[in-house]
Protein backbone atom coordinates (compact mmCIF):
# COMPACT_ATOMS: atom_id res chain seq x y z
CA UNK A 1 -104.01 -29.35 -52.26
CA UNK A 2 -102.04 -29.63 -55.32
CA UNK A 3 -98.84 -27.61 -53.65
CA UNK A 4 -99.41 -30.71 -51.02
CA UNK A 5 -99.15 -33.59 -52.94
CA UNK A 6 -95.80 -31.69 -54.96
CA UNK A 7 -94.07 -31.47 -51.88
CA UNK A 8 -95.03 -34.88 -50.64
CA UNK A 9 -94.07 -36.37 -53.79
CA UNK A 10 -90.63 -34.35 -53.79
CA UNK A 11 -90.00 -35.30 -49.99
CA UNK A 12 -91.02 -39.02 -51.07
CA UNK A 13 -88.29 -39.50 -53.64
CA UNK A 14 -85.79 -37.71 -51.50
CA UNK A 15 -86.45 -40.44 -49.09
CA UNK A 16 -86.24 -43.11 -51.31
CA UNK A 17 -83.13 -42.29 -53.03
CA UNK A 18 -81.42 -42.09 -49.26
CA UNK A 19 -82.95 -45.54 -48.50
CA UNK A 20 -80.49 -47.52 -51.08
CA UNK A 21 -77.95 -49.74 -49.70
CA UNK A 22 -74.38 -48.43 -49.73
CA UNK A 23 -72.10 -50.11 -52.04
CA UNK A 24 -68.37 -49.92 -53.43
CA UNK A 25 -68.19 -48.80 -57.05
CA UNK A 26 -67.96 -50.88 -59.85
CA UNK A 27 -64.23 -49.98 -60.43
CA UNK A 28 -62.21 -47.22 -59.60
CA UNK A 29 -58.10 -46.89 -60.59
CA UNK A 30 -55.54 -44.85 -59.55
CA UNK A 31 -51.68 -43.92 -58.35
CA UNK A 32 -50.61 -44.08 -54.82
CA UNK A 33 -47.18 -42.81 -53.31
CA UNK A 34 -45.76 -43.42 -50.11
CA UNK A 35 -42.80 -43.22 -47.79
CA UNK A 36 -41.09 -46.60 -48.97
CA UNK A 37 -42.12 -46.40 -52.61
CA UNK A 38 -44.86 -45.88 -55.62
CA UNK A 39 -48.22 -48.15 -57.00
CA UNK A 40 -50.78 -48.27 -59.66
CA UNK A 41 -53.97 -49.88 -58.17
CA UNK A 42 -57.75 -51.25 -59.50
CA UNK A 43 -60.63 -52.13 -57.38
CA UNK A 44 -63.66 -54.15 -58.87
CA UNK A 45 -66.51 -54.93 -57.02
CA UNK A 46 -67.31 -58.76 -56.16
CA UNK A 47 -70.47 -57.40 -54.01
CA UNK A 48 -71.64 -54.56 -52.26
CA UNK A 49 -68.69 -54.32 -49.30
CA UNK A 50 -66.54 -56.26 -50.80
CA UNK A 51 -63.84 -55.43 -53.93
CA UNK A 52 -60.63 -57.30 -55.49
CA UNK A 53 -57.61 -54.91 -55.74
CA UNK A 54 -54.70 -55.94 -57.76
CA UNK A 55 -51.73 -53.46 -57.13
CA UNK A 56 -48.25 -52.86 -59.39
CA UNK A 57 -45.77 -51.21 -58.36
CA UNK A 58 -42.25 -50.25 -56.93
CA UNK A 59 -41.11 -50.93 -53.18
CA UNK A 60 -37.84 -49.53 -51.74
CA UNK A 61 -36.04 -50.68 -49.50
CA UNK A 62 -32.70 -49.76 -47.43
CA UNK A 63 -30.45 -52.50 -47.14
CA UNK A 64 -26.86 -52.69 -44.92
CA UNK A 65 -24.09 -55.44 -44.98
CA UNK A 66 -21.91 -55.09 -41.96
CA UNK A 67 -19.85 -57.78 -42.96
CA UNK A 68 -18.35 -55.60 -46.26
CA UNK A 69 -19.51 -52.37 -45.02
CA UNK A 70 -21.88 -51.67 -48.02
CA UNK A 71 -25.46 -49.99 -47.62
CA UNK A 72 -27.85 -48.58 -50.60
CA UNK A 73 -31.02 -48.05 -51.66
CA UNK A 74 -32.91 -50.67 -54.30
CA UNK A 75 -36.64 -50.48 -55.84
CA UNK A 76 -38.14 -54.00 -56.12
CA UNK A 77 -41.50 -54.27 -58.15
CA UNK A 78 -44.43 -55.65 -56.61
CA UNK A 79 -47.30 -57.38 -57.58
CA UNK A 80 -49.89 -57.52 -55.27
CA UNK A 81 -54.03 -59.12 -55.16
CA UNK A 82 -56.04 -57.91 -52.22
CA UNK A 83 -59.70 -58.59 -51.35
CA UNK A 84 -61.19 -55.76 -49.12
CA UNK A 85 -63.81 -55.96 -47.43
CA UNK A 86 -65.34 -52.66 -46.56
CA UNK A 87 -67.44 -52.82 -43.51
CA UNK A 88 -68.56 -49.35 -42.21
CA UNK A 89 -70.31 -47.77 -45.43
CA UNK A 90 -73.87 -47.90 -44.65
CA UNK A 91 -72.92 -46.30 -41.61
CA UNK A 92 -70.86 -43.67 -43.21
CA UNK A 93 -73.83 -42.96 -45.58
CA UNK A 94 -76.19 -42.73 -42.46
CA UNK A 95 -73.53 -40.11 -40.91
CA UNK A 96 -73.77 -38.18 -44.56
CA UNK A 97 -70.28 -39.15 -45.36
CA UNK A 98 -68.56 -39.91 -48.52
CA UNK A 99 -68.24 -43.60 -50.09
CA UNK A 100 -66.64 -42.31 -53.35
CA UNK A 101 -63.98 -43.90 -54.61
CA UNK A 102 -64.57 -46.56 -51.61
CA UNK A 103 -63.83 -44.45 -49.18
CA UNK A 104 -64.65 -46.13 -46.03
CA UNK A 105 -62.47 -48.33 -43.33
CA UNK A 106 -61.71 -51.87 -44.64
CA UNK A 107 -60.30 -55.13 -43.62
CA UNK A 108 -58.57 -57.15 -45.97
CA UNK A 109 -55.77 -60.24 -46.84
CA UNK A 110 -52.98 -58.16 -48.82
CA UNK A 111 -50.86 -60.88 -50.54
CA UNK A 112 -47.76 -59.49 -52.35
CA UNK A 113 -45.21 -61.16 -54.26
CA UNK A 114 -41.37 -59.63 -55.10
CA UNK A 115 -39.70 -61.32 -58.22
CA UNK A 116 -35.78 -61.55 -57.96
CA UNK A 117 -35.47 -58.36 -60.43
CA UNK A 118 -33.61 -54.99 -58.33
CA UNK A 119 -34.52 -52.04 -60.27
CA UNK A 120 -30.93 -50.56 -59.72
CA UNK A 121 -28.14 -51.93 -59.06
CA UNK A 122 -26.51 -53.79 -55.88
CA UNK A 123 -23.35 -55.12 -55.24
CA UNK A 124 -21.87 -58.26 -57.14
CA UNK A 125 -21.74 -60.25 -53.85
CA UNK A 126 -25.57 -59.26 -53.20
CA UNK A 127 -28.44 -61.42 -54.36
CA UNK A 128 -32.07 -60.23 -53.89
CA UNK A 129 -34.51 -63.53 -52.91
CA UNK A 130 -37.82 -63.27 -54.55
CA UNK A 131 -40.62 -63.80 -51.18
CA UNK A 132 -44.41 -63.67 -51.26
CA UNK A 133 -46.46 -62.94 -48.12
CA UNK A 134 -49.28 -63.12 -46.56
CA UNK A 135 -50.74 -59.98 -44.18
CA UNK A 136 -54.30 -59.91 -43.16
CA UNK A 137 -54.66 -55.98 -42.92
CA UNK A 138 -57.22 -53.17 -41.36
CA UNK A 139 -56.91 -50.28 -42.61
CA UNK A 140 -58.89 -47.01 -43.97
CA UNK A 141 -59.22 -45.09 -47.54
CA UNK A 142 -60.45 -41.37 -47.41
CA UNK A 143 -60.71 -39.28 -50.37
CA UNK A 144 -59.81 -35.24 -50.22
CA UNK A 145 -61.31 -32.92 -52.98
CA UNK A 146 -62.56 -35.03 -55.96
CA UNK A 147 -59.27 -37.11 -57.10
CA UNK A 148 -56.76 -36.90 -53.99
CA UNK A 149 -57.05 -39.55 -51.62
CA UNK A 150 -54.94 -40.73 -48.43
CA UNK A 151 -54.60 -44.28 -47.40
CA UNK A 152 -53.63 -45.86 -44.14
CA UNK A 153 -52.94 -49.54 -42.93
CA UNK A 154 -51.19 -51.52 -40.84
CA UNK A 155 -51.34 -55.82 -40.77
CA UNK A 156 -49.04 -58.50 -39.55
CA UNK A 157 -48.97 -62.29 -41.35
CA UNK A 158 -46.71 -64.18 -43.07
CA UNK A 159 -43.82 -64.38 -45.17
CA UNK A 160 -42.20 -67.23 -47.33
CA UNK A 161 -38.74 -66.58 -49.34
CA UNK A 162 -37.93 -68.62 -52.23
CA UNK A 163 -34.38 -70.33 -51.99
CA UNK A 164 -31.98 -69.94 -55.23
CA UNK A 165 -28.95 -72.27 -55.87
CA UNK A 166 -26.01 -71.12 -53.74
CA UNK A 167 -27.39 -68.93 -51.44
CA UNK A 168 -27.49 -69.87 -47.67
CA UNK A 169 -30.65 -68.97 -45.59
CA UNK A 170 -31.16 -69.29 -42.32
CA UNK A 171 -35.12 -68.98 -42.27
CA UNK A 172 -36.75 -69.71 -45.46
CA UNK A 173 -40.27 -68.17 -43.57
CA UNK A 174 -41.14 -65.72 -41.17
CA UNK A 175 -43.21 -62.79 -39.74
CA UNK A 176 -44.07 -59.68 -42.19
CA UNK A 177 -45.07 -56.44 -41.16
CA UNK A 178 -47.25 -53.90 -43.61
CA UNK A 179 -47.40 -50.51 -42.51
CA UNK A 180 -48.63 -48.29 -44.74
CA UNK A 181 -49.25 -44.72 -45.63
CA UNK A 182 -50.13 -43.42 -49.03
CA UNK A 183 -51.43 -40.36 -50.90
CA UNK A 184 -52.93 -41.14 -54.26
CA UNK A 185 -54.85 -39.68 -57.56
CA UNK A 186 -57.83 -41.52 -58.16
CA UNK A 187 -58.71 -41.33 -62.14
């Protein structure tokens, strides 16, 4: 009788310790590198599916003037605040999957803005316009070993350029694409 009640005891707090709703961690930081560029990233939680993620770092870009015939390569940084909201993890943790890190798939309203500062240098005649935009995004976050992690996501929304004093533009708004793919360390 006393084997019994052990094993129903033991099989009673295994149950109970499954029965907890998932939730995103408190924080979690990291680096993240991708095809157009580099990031530092945090994620605090606001509630159980839901986390703020505020994002520095470097975007590159390829840029081409047909007029003068010049073309190069510039790194603008970035500054980005993202809410995610991560809607399959109770289901993952039903499936025994991993959450860590906030690994799960996630919706979310990426908006980034790009100061008027070019890492390296352009041509005299070129001007880089600072722009901030506005992408509601899906996307997923998967984590590989116990630090690596790849990152997918792809959004369309908005885009605004600020105008500077003699510079022409045609369209001070438009539409912004965010395509991403990202490997990462997670700290």
């Amino acid at each position: 009788m006393r084997s019994f009640l052990v094993l129903f005891l033991f099989s009673l707090s295994i149950v109970t310790a499954n029965a907890q709703d998932a939730s995103v961690e408190q924080s979690t930081y990291g680096i993240q590198a991708g095809f157009l560029g580099a990031w530092g990233h945090y994620e605090s939680k606001l509630s159980n599916s839901i986390a703020l993620r505020s994002e520095l770092g470097l975007d590159a870009g390829i840029y081409s003037n047909s007029f003068v015939g010049s073309r190069g390569f510039i790194l603008v940084p970035a500054l980005t605040l993202e809410p995610r909201w991560y809607y399959n993890l109770n289901k993952r943790v039903s499936k025994s999957r991993r959450i860590d890190g906030n690994s799960g798939n996630f919706v979310s309203i990426k908006t980034t803005y790009h100061p008027d500062i070019v890492i390296n240098s352009i041509a005299d005649n070129l001007n880089f316009i600072s722009d901030i935009s506005i992408i509601p995004t899906w996307g997923i976050r998967r984590h590989v070993g116990q630090h690596f992690t790849y990152e997918t996501g792809i959004g369309i929304g908005y885009i605004r350029y600020f105008k500077e004093k003699n510079v022409y533009l045609n369209d001070y708004d438009g539409l912004a694409l965010n395509l991403h793919l990202r490997i990462g360390y997670r700290f």
